[in-house]
PDB file of N, CA and C in Angstrom:
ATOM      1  N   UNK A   1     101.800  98.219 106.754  1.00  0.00           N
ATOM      2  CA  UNK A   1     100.614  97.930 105.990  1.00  0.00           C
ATOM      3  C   UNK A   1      99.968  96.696 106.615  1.00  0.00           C
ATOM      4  N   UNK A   2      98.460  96.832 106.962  1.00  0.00           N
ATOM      5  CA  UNK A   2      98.047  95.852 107.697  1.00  0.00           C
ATOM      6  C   UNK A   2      97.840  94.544 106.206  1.00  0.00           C
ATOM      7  N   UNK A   3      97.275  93.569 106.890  1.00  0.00           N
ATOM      8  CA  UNK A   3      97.446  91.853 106.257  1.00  0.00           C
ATOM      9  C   UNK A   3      95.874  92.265 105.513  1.00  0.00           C
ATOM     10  N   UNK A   4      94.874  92.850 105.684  1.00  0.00           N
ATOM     11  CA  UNK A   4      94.048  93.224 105.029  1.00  0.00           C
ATOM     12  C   UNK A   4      94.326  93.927 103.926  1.00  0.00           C
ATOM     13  N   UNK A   5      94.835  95.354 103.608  1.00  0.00           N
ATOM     14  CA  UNK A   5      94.901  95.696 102.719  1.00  0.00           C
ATOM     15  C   UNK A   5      95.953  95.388 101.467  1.00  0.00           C
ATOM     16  N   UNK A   6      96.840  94.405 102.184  1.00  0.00           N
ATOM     17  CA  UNK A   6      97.912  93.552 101.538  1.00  0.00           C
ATOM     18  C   UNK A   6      96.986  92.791 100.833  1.00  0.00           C
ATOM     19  N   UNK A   7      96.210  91.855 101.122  1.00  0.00           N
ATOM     20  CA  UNK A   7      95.369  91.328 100.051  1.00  0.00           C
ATOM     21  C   UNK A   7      94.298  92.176  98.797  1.00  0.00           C
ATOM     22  N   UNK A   8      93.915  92.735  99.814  1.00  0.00           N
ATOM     23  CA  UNK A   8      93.171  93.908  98.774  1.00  0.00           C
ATOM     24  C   UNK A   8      93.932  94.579  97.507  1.00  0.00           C
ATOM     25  N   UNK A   9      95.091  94.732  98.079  1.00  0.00           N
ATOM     26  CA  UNK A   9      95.950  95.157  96.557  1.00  0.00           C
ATOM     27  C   UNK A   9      96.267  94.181  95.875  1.00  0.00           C
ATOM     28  N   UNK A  10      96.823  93.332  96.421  1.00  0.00           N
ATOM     29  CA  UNK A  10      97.004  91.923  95.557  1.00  0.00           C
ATOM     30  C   UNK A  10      96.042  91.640  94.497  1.00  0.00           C
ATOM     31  N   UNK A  11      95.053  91.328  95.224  1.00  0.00           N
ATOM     32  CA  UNK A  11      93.521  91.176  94.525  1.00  0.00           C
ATOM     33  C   UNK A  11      93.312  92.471  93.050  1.00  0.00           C
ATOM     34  N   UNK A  12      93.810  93.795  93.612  1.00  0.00           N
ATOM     35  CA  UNK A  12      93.572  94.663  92.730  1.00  0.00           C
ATOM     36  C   UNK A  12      94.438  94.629  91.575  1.00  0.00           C
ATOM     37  N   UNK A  13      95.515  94.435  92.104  1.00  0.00           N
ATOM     38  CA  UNK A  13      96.664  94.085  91.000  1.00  0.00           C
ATOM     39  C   UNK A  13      96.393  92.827  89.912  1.00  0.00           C
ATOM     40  N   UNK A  14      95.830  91.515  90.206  1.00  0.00           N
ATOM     41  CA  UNK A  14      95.848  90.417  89.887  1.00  0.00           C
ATOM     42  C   UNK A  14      94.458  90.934  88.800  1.00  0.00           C
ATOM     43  N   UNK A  15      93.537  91.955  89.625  1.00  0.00           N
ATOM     44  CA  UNK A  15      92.319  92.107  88.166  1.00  0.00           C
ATOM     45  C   UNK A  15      92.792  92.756  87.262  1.00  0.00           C
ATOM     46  N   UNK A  16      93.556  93.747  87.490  1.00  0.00           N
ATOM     47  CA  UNK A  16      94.097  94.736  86.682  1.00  0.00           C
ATOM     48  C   UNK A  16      94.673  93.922  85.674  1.00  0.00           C
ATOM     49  N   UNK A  17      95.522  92.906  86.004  1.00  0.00           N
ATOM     50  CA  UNK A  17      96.554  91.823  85.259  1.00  0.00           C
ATOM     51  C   UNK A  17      95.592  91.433  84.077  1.00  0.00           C
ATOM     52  N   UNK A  18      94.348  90.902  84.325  1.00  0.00           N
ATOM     53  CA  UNK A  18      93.528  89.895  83.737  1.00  0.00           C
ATOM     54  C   UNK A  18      93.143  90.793  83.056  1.00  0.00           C
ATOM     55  N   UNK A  19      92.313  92.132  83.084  1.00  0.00           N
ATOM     56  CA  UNK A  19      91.810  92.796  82.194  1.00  0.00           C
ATOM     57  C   UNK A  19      92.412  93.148  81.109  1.00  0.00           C
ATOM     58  N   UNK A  20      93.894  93.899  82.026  1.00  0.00           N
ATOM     59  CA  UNK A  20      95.133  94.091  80.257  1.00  0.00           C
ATOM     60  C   UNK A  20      95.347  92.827  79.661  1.00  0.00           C
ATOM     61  N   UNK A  21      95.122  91.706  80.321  1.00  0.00           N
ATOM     62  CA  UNK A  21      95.544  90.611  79.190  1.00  0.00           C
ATOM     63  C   UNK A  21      94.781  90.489  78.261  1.00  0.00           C
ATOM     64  N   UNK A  22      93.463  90.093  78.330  1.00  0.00           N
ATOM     65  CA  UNK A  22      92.267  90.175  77.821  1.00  0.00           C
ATOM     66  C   UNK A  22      92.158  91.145  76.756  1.00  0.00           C
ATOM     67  N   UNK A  23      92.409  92.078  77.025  1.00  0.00           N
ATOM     68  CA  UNK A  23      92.149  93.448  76.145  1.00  0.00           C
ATOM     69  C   UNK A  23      93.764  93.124  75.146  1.00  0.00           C
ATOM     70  N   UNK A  24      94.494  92.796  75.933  1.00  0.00           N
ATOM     71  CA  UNK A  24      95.625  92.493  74.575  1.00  0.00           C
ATOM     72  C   UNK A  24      95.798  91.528  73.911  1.00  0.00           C
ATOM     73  N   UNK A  25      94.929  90.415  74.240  1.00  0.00           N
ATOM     74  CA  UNK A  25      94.691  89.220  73.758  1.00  0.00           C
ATOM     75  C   UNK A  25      93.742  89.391  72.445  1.00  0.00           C
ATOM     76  N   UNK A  26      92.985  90.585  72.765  1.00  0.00           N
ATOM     77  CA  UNK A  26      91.677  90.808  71.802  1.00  0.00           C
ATOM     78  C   UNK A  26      92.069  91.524  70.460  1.00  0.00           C
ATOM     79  N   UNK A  27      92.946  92.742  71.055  1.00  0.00           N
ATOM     80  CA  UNK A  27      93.934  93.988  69.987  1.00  0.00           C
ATOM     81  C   UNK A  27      94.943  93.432  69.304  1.00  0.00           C
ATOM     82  N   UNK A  28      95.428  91.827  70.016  1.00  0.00           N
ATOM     83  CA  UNK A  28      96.171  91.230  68.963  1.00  0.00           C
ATOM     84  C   UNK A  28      95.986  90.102  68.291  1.00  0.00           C
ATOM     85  N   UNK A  29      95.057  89.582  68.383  1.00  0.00           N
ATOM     86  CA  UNK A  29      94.306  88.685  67.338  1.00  0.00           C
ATOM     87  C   UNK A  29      93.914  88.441  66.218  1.00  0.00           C
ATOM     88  N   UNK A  30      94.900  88.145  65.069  1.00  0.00           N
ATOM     89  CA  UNK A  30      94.947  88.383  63.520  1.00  0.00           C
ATOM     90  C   UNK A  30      93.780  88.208  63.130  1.00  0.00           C
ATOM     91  N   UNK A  31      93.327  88.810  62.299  1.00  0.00           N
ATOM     92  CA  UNK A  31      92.057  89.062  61.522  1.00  0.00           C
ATOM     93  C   UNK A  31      91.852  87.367  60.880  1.00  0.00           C
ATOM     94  N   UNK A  32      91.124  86.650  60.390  1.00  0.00           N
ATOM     95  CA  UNK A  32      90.274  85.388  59.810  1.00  0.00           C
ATOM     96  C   UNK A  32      91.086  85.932  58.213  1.00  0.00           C
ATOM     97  N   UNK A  33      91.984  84.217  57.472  1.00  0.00           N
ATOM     98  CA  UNK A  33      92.143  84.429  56.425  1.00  0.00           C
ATOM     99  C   UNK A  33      90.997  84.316  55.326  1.00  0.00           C
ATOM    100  N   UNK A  34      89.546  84.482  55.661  1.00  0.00           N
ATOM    101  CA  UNK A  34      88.508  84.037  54.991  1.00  0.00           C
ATOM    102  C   UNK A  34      88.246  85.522  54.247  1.00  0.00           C
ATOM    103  N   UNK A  35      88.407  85.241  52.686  1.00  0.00           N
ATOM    104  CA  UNK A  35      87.679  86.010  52.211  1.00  0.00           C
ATOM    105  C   UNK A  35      86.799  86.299  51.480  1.00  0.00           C
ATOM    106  N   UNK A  36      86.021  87.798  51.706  1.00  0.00           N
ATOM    107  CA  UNK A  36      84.905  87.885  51.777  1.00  0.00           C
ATOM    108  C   UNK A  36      84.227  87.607  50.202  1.00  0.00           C
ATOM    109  N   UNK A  37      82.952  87.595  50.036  1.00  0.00           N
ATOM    110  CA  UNK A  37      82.310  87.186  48.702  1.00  0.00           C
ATOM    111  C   UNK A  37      82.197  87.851  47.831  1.00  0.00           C
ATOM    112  N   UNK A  38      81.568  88.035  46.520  1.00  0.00           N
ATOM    113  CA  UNK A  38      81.619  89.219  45.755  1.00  0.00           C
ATOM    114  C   UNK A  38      80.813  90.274  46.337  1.00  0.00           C
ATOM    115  N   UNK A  39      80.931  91.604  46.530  1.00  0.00           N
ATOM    116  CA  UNK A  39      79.803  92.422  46.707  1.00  0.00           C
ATOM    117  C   UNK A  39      79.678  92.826  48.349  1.00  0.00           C
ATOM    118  N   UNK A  40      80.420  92.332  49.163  1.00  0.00           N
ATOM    119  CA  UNK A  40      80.974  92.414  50.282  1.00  0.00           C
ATOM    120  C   UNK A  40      82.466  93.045  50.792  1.00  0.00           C
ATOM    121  N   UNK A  41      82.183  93.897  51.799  1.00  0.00           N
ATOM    122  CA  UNK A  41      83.647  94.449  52.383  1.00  0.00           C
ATOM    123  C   UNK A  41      84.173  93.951  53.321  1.00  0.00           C
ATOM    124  N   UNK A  42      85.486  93.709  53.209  1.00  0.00           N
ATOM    125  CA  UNK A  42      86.344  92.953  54.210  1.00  0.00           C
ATOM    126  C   UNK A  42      85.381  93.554  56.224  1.00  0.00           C
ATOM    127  N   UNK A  43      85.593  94.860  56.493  1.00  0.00           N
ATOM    128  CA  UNK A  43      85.186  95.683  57.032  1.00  0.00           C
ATOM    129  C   UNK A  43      84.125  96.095  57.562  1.00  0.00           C
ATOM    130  N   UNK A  44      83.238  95.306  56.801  1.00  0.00           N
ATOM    131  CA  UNK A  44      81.571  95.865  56.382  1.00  0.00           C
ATOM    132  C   UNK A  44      80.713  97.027  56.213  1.00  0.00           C
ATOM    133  N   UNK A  45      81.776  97.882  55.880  1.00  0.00           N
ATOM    134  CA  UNK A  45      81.573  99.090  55.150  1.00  0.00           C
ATOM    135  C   UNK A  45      81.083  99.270  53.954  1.00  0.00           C
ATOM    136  N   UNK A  46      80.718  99.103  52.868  1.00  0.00           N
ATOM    137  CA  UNK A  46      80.494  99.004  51.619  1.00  0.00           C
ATOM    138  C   UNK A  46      80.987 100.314  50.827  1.00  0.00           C
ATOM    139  N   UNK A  47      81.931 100.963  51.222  1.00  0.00           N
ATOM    140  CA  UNK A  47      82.326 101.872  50.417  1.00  0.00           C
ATOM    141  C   UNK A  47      83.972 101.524  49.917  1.00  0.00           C
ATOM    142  N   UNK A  48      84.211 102.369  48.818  1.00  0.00           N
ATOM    143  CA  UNK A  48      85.996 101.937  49.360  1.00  0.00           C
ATOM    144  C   UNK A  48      86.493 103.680  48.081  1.00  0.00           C
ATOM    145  N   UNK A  49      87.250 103.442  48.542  1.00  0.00           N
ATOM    146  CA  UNK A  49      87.598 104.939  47.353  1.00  0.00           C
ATOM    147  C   UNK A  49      88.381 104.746  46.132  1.00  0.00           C
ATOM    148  N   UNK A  50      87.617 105.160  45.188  1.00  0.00           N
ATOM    149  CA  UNK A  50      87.734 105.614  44.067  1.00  0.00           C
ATOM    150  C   UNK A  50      86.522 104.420  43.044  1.00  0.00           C
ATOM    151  N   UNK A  51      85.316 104.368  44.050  1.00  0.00           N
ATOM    152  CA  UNK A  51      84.034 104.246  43.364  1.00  0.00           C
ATOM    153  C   UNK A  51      83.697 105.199  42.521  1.00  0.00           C
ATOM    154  N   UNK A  52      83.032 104.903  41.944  1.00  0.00           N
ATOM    155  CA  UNK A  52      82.454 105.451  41.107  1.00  0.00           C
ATOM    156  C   UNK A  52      80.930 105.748  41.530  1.00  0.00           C
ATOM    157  N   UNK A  53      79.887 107.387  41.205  1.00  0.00           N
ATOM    158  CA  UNK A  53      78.761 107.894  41.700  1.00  0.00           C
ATOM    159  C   UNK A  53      77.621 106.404  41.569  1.00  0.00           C
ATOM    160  N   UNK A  54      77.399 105.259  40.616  1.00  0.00           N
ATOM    161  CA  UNK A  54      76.352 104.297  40.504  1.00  0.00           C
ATOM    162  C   UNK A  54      77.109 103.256  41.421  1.00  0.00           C
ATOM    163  N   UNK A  55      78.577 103.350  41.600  1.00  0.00           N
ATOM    164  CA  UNK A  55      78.974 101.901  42.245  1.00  0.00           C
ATOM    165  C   UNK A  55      78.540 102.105  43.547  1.00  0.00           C
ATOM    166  N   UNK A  56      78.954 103.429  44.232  1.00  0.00           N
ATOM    167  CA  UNK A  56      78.185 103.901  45.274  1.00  0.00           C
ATOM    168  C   UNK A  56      76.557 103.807  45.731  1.00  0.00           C
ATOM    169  N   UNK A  57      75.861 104.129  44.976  1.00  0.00           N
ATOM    170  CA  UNK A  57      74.103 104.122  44.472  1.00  0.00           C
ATOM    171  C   UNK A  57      74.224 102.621  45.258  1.00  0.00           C
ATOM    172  N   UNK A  58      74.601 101.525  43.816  1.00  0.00           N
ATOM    173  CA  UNK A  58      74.264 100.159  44.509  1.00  0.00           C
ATOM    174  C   UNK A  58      75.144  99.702  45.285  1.00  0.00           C
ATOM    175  N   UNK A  59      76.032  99.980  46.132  1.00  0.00           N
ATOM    176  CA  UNK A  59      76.467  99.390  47.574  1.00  0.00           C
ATOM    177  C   UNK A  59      75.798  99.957  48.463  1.00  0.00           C
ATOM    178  N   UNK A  60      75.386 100.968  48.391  1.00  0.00           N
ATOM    179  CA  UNK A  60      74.366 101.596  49.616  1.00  0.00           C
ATOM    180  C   UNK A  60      72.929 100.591  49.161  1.00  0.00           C
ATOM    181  N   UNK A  61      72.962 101.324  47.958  1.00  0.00           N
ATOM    182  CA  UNK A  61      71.558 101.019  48.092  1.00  0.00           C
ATOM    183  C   UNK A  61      70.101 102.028  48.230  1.00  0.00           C
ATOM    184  N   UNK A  62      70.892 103.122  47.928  1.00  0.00           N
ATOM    185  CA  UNK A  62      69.728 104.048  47.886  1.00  0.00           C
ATOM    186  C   UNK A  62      69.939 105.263  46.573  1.00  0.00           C
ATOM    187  N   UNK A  63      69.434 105.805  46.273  1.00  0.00           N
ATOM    188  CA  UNK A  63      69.427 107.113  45.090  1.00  0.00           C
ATOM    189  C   UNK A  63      70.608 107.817  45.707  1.00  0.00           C
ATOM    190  N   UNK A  64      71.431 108.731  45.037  1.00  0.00           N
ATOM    191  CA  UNK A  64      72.300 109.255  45.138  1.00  0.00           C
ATOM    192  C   UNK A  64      71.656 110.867  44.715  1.00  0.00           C
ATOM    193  N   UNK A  65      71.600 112.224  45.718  1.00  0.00           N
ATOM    194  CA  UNK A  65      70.953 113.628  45.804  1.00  0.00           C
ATOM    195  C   UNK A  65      72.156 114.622  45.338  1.00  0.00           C
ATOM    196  N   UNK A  66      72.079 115.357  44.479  1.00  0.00           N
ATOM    197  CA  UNK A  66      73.148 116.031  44.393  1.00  0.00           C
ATOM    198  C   UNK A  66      73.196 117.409  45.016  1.00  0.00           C
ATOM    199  N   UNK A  67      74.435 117.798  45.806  1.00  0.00           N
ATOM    200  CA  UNK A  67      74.433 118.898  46.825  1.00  0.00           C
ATOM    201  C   UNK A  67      74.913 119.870  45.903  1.00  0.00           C
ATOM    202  N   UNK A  68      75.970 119.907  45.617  1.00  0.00           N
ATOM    203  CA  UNK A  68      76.736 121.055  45.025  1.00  0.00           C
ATOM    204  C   UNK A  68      77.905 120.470  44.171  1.00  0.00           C
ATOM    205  N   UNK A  69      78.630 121.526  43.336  1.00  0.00           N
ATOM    206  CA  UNK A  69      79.693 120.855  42.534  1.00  0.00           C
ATOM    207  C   UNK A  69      79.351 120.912  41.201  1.00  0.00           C
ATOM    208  N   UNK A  70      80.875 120.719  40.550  1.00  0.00           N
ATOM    209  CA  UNK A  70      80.513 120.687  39.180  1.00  0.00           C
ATOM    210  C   UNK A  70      80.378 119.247  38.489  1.00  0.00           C
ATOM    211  N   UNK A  71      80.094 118.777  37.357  1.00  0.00           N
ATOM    212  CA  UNK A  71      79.766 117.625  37.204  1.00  0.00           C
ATOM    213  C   UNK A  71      81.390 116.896  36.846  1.00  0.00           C
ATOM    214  N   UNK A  72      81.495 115.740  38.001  1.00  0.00           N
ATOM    215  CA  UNK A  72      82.567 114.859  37.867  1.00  0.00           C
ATOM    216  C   UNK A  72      83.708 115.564  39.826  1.00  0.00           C
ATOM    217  N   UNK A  73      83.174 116.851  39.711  1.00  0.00           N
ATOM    218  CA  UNK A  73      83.504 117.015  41.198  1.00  0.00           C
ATOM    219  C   UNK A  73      82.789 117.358  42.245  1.00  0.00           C
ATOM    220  N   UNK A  74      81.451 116.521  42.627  1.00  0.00           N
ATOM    221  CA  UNK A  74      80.169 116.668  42.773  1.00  0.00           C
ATOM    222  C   UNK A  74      80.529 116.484  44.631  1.00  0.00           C
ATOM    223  N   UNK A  75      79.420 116.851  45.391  1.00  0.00           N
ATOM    224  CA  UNK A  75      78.760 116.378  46.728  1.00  0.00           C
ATOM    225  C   UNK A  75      77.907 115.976  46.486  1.00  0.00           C
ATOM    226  N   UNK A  76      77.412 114.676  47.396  1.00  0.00           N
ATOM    227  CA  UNK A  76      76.000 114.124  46.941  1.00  0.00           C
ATOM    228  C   UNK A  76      75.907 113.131  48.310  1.00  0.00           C
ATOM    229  N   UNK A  77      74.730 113.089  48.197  1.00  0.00           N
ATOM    230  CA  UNK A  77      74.187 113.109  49.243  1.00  0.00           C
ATOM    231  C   UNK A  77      73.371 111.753  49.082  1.00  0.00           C
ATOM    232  N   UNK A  78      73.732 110.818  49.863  1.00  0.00           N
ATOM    233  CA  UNK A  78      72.748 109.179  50.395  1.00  0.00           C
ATOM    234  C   UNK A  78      71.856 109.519  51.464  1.00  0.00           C
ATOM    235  N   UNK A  79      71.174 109.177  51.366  1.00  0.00           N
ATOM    236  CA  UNK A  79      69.874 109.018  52.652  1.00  0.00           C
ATOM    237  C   UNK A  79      69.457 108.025  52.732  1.00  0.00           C
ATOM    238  N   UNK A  80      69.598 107.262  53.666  1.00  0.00           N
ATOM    239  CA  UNK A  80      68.731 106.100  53.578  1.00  0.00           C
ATOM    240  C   UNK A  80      67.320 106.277  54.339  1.00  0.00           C
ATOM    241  N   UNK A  81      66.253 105.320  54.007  1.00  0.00           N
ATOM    242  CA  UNK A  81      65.097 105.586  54.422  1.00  0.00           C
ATOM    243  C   UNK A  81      64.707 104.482  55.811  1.00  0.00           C
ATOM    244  N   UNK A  82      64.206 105.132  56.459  1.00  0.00           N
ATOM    245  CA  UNK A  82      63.871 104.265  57.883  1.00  0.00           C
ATOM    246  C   UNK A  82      62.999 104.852  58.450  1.00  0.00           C
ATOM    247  N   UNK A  83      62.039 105.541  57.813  1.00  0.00           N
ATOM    248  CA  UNK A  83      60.528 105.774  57.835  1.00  0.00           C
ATOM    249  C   UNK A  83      59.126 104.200  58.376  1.00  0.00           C
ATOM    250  N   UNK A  84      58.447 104.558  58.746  1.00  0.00           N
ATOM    251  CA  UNK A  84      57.824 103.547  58.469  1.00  0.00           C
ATOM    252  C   UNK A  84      57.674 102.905  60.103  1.00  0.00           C
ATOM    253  N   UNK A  85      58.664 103.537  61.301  1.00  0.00           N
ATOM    254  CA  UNK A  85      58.671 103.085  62.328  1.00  0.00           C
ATOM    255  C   UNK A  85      58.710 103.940  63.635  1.00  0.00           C
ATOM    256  N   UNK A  86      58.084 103.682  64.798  1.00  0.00           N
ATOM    257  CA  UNK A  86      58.019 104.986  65.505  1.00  0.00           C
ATOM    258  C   UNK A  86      59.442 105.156  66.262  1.00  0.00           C
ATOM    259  N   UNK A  87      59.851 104.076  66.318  1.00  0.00           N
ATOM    260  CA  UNK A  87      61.363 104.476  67.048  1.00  0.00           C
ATOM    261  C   UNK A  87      62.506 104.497  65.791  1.00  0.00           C
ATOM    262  N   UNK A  88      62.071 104.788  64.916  1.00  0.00           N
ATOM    263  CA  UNK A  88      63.002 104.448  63.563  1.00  0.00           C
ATOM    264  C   UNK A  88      62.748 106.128  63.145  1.00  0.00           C
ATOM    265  N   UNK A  89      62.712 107.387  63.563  1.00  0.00           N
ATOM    266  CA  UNK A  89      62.066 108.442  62.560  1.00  0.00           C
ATOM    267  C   UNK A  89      63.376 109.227  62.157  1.00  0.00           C
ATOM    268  N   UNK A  90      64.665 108.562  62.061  1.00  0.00           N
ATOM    269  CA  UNK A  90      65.528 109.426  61.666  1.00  0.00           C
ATOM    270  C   UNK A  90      65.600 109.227  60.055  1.00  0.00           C
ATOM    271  N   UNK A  91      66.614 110.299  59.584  1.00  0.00           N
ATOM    272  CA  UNK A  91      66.879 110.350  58.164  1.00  0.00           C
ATOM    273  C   UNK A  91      68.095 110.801  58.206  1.00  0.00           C
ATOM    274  N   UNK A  92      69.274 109.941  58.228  1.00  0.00           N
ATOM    275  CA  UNK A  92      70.784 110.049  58.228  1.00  0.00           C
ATOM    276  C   UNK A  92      71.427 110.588  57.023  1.00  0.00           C
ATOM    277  N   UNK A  93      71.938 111.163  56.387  1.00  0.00           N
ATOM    278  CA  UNK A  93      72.406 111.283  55.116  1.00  0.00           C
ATOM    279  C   UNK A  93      74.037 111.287  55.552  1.00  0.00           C
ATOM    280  N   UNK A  94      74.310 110.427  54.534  1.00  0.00           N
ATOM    281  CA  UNK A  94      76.001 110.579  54.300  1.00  0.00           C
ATOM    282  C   UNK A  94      76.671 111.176  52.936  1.00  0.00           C
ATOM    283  N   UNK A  95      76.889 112.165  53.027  1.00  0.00           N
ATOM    284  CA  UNK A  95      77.535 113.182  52.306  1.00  0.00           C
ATOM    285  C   UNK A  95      79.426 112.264  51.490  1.00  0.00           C
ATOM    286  N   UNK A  96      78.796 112.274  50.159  1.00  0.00           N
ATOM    287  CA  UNK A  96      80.459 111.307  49.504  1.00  0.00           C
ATOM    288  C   UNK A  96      80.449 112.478  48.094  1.00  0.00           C
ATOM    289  N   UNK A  97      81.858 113.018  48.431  1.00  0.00           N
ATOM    290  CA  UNK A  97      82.738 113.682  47.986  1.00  0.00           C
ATOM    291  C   UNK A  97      83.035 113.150  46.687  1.00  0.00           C
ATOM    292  N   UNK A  98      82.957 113.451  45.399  1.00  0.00           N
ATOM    293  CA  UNK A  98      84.027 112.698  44.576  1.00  0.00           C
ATOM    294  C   UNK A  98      84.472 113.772  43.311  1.00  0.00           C
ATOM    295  N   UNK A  99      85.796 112.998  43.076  1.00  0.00           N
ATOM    296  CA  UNK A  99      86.869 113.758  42.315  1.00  0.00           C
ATOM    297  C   UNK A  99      87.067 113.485  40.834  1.00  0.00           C
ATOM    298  N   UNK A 100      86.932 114.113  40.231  1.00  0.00           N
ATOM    299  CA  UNK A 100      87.158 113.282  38.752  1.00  0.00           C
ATOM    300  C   UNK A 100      86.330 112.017  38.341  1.00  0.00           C
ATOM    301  N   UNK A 101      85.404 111.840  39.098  1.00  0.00           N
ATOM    302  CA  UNK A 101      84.048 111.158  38.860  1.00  0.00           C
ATOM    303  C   UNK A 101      84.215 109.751  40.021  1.00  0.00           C
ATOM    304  N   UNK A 102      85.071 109.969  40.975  1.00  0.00           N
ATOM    305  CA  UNK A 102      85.642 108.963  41.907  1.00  0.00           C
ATOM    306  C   UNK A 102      85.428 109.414  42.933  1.00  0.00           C
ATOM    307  N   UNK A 103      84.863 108.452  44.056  1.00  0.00           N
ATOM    308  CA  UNK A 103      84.622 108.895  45.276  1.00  0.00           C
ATOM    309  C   UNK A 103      86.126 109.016  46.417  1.00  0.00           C
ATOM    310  N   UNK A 104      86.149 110.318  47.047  1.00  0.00           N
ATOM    311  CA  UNK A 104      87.243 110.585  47.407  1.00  0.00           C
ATOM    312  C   UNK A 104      87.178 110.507  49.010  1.00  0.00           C
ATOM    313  N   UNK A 105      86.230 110.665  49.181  1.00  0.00           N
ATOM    314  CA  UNK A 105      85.780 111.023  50.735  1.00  0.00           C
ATOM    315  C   UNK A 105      84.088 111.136  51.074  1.00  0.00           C
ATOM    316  N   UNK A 106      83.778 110.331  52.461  1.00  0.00           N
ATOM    317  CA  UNK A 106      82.633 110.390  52.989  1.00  0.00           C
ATOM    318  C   UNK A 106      82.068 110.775  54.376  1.00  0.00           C
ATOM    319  N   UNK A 107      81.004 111.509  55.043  1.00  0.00           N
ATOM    320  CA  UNK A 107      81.117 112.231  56.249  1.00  0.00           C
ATOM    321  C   UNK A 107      79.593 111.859  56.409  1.00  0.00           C
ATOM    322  N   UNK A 108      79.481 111.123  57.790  1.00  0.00           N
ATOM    323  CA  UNK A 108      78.265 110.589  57.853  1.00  0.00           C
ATOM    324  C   UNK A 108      77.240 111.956  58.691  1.00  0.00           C
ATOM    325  N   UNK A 109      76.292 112.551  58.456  1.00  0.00           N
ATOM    326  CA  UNK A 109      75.515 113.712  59.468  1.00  0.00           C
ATOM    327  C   UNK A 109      73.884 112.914  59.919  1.00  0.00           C
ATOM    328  N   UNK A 110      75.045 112.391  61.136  1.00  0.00           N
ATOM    329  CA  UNK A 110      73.926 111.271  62.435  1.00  0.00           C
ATOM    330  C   UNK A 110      73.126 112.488  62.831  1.00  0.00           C
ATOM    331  N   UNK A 111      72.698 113.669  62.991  1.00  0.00           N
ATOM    332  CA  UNK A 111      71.899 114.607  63.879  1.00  0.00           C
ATOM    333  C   UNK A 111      70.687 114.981  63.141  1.00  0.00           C
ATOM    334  N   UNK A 112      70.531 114.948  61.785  1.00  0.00           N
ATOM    335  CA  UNK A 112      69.284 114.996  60.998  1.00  0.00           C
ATOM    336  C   UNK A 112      68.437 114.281  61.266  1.00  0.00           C
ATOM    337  N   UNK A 113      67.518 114.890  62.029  1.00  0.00           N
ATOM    338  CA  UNK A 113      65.701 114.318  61.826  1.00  0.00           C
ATOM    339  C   UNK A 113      65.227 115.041  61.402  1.00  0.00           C
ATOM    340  N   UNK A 114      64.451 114.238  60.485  1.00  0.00           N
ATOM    341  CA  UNK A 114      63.289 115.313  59.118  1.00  0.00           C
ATOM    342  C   UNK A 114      62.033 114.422  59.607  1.00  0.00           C
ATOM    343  N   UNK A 115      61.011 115.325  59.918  1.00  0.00           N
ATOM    344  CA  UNK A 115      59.679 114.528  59.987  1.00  0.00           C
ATOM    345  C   UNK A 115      58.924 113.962  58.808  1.00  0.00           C
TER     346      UNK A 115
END
């Protein structure tokens, strides 16, 4: 092996080194004991399960649409609005599941544009 490509691997090895450190330095870095305020998610998700259909309403923040279901085991449907802008013309709806009047599950459908 010539004295050139002996360094070249070296070199390759030594980035390789730095990147996994970095990246494991990052994946293991305990989360901040600060916690969060009222009305806020650790996460910044604003959902958590076993909301309730209005606790949902106001953490989103928008009207709650009803898809299907019987009442207390409903689909329903959030949309938020982001009308109003030309690079803004989507209409996302996230579809939340709930059970016995508790939200059980949520499935976000990113591919809806409605003009």
């Amino acid at each position: 092996m010539s004295m050139r490509a002996s360094v070249s691997l070296k070199r390759l090895m030594i980035n390789a080194m730095t990147a996994w450190l970095a990246l494991a330095s990052v994946a293991l870095t305990p989360a901040s004991g600060h916690q969060p305020s009222h009305g806020t998610r650790p996460n910044g998700v604003p959902l958590l399960f076993g909301m309730t259909p209005d606790e949902v309403s106001q953490a989103l923040g928008v009207p709650l649409n009803y898809v299907r279901g019987r009442p207390g085991d409903e689909l329903l449907l959030a949309t938020s609005n982001v009308k109003g802008s030309a690079l803004s013309s989507r209409s996302d709806g996230l579809y939340l599941q709930f059970r016995k009047g508790r939200l059980e599950g949520w499935k976000g459908d990113w591919g809806t544009i409605n003009p």
